[in-house]
Protein backbone atom coordinates (compact mmCIF):
# COMPACT_ATOMS: atom_id res chain seq x y z
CA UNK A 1 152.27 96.79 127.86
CA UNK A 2 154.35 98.40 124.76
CA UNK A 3 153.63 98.47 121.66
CA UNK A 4 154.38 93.97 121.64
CA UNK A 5 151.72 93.11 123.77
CA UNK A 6 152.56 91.52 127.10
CA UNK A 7 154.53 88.01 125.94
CA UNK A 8 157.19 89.38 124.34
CA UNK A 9 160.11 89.63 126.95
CA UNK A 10 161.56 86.20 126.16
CA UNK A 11 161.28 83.18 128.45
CA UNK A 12 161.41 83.21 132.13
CA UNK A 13 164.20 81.88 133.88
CA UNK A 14 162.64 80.50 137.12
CA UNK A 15 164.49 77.32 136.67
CA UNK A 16 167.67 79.06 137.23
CA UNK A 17 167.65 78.38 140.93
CA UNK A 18 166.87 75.08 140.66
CA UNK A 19 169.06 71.69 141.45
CA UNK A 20 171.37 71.17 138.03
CA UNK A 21 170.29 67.71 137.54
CA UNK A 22 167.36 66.25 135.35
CA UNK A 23 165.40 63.62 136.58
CA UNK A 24 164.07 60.89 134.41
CA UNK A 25 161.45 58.53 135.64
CA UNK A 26 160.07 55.03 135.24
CA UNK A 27 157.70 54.38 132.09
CA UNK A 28 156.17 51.67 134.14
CA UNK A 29 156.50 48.92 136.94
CA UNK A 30 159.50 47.08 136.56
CA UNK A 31 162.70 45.13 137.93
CA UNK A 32 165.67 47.43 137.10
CA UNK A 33 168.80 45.91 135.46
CA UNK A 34 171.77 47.47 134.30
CA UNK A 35 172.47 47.87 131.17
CA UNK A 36 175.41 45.27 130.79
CA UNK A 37 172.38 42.98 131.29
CA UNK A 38 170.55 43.76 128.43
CA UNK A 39 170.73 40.72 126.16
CA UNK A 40 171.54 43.14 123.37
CA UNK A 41 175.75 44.00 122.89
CA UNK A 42 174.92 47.30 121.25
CA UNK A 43 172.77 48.07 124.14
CA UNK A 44 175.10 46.34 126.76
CA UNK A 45 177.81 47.78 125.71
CA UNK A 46 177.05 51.26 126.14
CA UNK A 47 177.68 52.63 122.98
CA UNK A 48 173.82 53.96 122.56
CA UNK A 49 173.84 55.78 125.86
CA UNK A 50 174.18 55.04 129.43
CA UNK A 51 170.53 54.68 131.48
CA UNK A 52 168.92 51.42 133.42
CA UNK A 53 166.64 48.42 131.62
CA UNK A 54 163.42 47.57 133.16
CA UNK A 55 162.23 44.30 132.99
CA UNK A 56 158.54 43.29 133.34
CA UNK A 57 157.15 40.66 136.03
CA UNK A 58 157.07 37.57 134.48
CA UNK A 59 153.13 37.34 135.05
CA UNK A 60 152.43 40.90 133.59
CA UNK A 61 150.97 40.62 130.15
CA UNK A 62 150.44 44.34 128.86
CA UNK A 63 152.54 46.74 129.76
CA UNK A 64 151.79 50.67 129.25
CA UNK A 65 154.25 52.67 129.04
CA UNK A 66 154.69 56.50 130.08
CA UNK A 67 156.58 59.46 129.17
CA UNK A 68 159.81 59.42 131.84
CA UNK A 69 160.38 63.02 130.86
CA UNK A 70 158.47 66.12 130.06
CA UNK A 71 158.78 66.66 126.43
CA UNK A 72 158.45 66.40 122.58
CA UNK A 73 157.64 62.63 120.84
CA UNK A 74 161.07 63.35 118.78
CA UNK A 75 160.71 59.63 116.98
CA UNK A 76 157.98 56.71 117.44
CA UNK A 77 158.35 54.01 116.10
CA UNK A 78 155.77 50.83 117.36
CA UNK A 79 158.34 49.33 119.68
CA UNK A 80 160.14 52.22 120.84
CA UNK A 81 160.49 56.36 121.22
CA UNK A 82 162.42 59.07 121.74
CA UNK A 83 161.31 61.79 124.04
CA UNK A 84 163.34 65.32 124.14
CA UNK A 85 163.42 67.92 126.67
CA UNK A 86 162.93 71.56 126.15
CA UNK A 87 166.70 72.03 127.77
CA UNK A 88 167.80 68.85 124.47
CA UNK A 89 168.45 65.98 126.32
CA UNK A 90 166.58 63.02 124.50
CA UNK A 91 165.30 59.54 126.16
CA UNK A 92 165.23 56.20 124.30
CA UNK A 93 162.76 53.54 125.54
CA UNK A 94 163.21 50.66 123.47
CA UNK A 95 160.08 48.11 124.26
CA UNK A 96 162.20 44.58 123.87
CA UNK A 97 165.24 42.99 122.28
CA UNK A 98 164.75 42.47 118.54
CA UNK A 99 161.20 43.29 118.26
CA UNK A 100 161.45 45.53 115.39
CA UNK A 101 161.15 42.11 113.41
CA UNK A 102 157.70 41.95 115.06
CA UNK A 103 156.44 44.10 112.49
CA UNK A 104 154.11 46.50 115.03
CA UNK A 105 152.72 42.96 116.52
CA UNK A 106 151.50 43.80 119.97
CA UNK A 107 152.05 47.22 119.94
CA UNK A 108 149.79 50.17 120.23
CA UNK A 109 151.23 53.82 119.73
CA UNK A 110 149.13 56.52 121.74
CA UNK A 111 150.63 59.60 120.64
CA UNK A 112 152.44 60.67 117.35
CA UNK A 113 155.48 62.43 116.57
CA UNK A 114 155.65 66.13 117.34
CA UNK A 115 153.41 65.84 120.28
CA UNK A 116 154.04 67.19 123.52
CA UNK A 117 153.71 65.27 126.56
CA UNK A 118 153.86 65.37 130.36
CA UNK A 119 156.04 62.92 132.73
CA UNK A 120 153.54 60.13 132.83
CA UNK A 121 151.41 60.85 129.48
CA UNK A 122 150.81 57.22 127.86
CA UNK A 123 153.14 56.50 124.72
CA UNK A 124 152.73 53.15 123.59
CA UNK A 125 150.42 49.91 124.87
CA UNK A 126 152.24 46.72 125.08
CA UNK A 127 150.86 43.39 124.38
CA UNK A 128 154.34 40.90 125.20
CA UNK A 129 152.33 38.10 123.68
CA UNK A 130 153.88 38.33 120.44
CA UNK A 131 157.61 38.98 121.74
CA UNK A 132 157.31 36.16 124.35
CA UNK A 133 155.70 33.84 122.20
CA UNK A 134 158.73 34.07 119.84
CA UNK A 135 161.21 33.83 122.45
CA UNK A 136 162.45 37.29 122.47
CA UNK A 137 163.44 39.13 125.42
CA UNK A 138 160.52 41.77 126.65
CA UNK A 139 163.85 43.94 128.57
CA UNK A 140 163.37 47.33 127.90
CA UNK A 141 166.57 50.03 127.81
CA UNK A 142 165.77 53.39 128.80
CA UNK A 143 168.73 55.21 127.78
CA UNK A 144 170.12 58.97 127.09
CA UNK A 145 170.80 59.13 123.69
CA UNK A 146 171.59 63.18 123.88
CA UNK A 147 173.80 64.38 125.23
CA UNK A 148 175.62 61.30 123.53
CA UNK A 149 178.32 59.96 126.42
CA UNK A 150 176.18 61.39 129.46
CA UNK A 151 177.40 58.94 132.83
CA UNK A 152 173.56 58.80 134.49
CA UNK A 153 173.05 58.41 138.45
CA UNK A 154 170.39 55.78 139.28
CA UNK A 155 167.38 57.44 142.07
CA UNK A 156 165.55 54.42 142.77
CA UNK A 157 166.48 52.16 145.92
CA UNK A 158 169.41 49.93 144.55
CA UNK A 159 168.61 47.31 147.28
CA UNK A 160 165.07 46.68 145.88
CA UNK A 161 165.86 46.64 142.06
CA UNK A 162 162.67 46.95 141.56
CA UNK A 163 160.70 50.23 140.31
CA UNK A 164 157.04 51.90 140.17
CA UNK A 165 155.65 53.63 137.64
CA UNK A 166 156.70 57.42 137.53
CA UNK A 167 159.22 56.62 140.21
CA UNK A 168 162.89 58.34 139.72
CA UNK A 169 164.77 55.72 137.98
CA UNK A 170 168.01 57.93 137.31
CA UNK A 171 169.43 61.68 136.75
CA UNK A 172 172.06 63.42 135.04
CA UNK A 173 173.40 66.70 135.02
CA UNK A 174 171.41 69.49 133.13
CA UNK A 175 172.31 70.58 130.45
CA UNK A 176 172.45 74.49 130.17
């Protein structure tokens, strides 16, 4: 094994042969909007990054939301994250319009920055008690934030505009 040890011959590059796009999947069950929907102009307008808002059902009360990507918890704050991929493209899921000014209300973070999740790995539990009960919106953007000015390609079934949880919600190209 040389003088190393066995590990030492840098990273594999298996992923070489597969399809050059990244897949990004739904944090939970939801109606999918675009973005120009989002009742939000900074988010509406694109200038965050392009992705898809999910919208819970109107009689859903907690929400818990997954990891869309594999990755590292880059930021976490109560009402929203940032996941990044090994390959550096970086997920936003803002839980809400304007629920910063809830102050953590009905929100339970299940991980912590610098941790490293799967697709699917819980992030944050939602009560949207306190955001509906002060008439804010409970729309959530999920949204590429890096690479900054990435178009992204929806994967769920556009005539349904409705998602599952862990079900493609949209790709872009990898980044190499």
């Amino acid at each position: 094994a040389g003088r190393h040890g066995p590990g030492l011959r840098g990273p594999c590059r298996a992923d070489e042969r597969e399809p050059v796009s990244f897949l990004v999947r739904a944090p939970f069950s939801a109606h999918v909007l675009p973005l120009a929907e989002v009742p939000d102009p900074v988010f509406a307008s694109g200038v965050v990054g392009d992705g898809r808002a999910l919208l819970p059902e109107a009689d859903v009360t907690c929400v818990t939301v997954h990891s869309p990507i594999d990755g590292v918890v880059t930021k976490l704050k109560s009402h929203a994250a940032i996941i990044t991929s090994t390959r550096g493209l970086s997920i936003l899921i803002h839980l809400g319009i304007d629920t910063v000014g809830l102050r953590g209300r009905g929100f339970a973070p299940l991980v912590e920055e610098g941790d490293i999740v799967d697709a699917g790995t819980p992030l944050i539990h939602w009560d949207l008690g306190p955001a509906r009960g002060t008439g804010l919106s409970p729309c959530v953007p999920v949204i590429v934030v890096t690479p900054p000015g990435q178009p992204v390609s929806p994967e769920f079934d556009e005539a349904l505009h409705t998602v599952g949880i862990l079900d493609p919600l949209f790709s872009l190209p990898d980044v190499d």
